[in-house]
N, C-alpha and C. Protein backbone atom coordinates (compact mmCIF):
# COMPACT_ATOMS: atom_id res chain seq x y z
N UNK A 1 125.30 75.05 163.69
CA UNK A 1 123.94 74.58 163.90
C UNK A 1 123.93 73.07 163.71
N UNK A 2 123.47 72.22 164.76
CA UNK A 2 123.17 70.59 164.64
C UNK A 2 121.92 70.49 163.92
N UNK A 3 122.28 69.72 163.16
CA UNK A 3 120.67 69.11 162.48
C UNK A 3 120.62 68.08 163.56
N UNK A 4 118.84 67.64 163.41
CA UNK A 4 118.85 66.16 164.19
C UNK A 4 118.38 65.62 163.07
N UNK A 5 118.78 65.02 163.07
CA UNK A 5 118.65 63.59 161.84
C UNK A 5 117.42 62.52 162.39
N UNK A 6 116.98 62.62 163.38
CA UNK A 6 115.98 61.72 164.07
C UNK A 6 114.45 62.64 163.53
N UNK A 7 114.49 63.83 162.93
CA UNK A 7 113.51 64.48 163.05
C UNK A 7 112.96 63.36 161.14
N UNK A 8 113.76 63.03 160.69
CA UNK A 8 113.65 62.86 159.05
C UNK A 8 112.93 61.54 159.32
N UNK A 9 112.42 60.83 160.54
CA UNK A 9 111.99 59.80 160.87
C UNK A 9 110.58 59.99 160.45
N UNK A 10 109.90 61.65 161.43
CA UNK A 10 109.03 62.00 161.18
C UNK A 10 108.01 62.73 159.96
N UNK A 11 109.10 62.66 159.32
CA UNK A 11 108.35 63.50 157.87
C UNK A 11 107.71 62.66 156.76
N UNK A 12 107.72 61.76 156.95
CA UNK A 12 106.38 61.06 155.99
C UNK A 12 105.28 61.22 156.42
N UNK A 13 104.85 61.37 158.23
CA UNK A 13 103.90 61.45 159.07
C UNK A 13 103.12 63.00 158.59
N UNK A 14 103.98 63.58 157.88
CA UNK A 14 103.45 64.96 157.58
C UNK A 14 103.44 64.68 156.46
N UNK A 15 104.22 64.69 155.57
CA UNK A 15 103.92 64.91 153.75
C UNK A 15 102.85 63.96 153.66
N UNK A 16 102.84 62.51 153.65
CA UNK A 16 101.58 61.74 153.18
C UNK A 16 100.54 62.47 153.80
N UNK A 17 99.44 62.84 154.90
CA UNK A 17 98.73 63.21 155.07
C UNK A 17 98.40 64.54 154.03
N UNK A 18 99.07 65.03 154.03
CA UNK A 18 99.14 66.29 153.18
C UNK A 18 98.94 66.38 152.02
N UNK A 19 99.38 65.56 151.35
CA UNK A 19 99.46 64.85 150.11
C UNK A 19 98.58 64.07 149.79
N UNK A 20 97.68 63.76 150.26
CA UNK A 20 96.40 62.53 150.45
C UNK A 20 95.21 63.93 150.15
N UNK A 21 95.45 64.93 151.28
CA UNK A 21 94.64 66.04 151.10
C UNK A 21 94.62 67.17 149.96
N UNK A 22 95.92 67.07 149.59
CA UNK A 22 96.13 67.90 148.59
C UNK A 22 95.07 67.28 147.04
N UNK A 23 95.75 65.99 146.93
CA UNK A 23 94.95 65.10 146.02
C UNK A 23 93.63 64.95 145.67
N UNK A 24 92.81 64.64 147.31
CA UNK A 24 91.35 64.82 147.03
C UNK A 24 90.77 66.01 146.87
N UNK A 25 91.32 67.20 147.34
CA UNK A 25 90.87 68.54 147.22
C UNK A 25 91.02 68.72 145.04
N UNK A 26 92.42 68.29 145.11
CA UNK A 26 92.53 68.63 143.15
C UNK A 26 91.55 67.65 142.83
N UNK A 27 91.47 66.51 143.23
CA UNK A 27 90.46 65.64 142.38
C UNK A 27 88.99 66.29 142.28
N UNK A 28 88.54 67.06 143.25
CA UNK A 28 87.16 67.44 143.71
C UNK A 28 87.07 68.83 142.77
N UNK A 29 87.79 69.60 142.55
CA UNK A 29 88.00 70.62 142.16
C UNK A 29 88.39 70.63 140.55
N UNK A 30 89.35 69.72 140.26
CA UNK A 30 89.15 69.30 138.69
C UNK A 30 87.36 69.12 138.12
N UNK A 31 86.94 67.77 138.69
CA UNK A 31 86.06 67.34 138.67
C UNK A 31 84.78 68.11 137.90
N UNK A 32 84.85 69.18 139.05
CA UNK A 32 83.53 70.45 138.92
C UNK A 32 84.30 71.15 138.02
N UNK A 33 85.24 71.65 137.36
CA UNK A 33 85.84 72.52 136.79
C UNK A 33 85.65 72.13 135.78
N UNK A 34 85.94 70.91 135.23
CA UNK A 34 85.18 69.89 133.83
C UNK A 34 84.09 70.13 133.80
N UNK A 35 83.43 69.91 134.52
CA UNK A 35 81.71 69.54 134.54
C UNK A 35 81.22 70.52 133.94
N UNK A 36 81.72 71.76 134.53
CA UNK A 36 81.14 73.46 134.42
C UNK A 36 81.80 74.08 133.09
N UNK A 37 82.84 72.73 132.79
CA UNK A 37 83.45 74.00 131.33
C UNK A 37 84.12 74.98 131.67
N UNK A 38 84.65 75.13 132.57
CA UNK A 38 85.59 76.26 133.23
C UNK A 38 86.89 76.00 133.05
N UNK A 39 87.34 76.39 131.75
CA UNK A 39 88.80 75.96 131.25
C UNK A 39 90.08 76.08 131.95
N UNK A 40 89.79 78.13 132.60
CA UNK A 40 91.02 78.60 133.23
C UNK A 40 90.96 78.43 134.85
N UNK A 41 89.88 77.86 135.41
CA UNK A 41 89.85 77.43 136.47
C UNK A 41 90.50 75.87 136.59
N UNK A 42 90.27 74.92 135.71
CA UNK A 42 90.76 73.46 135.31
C UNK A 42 92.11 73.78 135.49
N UNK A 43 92.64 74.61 134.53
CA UNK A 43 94.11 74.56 133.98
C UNK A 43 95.04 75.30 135.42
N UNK A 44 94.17 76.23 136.34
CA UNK A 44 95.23 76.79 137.38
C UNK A 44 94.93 75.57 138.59
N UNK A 45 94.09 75.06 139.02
CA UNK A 45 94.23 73.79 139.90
C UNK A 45 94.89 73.04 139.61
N UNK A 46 94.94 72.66 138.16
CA UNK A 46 96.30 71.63 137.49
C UNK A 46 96.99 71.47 138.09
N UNK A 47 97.97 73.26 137.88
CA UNK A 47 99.18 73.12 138.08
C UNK A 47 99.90 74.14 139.29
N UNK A 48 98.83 74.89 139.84
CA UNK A 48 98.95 75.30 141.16
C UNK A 48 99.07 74.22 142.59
N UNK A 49 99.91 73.96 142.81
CA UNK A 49 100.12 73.53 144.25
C UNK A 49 100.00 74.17 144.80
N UNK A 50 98.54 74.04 145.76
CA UNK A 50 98.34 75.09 146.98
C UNK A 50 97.82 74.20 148.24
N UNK A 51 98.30 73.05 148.58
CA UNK A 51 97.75 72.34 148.97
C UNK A 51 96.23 72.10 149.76
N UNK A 52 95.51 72.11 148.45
CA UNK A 52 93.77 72.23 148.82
C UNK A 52 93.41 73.45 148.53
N UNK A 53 93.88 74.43 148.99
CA UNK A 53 93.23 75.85 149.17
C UNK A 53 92.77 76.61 148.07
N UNK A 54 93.61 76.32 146.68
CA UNK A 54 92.55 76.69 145.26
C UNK A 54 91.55 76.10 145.20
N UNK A 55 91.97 74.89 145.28
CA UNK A 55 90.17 74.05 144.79
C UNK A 55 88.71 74.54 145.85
N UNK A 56 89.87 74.54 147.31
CA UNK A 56 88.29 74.99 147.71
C UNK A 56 88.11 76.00 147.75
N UNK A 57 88.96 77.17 147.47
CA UNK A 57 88.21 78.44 146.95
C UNK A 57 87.14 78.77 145.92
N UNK A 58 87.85 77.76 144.62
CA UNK A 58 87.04 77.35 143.57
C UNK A 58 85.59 77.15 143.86
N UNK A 59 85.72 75.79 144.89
CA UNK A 59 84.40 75.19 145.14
C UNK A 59 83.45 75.89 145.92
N UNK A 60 84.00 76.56 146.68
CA UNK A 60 83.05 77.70 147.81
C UNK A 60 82.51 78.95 146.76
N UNK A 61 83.26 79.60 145.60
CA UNK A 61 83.14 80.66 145.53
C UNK A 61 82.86 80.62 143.96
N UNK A 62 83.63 80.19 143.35
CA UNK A 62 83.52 80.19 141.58
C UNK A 62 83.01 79.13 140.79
N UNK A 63 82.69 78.09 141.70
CA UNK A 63 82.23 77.08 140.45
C UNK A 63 80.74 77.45 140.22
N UNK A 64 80.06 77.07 139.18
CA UNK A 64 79.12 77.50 138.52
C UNK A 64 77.85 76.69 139.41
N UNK A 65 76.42 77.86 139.61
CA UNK A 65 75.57 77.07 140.64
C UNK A 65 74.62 76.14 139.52
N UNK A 66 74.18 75.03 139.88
CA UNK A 66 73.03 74.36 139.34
C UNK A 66 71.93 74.63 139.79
């Protein structure tokens, strides 16, 4: 099997975006998880890498309504 080595050009074009998203989703999702006092929700966004998809489960479904 050939690798192409030209493809490793393109992969910052993917991780940074991703990684930009991943970030504001944990930041948004920490955020409310503090706010609300929601300890074990705080502590699994922590350290779950899901890129985005806990927090906004969190945010759609479990964070606490005002």
């Amino acid at each position: 099997m050939h690798f192409n080595w030209e493809m490793l050009a393109y992969l910052p074009l993917i991780i940074i975006p991703l990684a930009i998203w991943d970030v504001v989703w944990k930041g948004i999702g920490l955020w409310h998880a503090a706010g609300n006092k929601q300890k074990g929700w705080f502590i699994a966004i922590l350290i779950i890498n899901s890129l985005g998809i806990l927090p906004i489960i969190y945010l759609q479904f479990f964070q606490k309504k005002s």
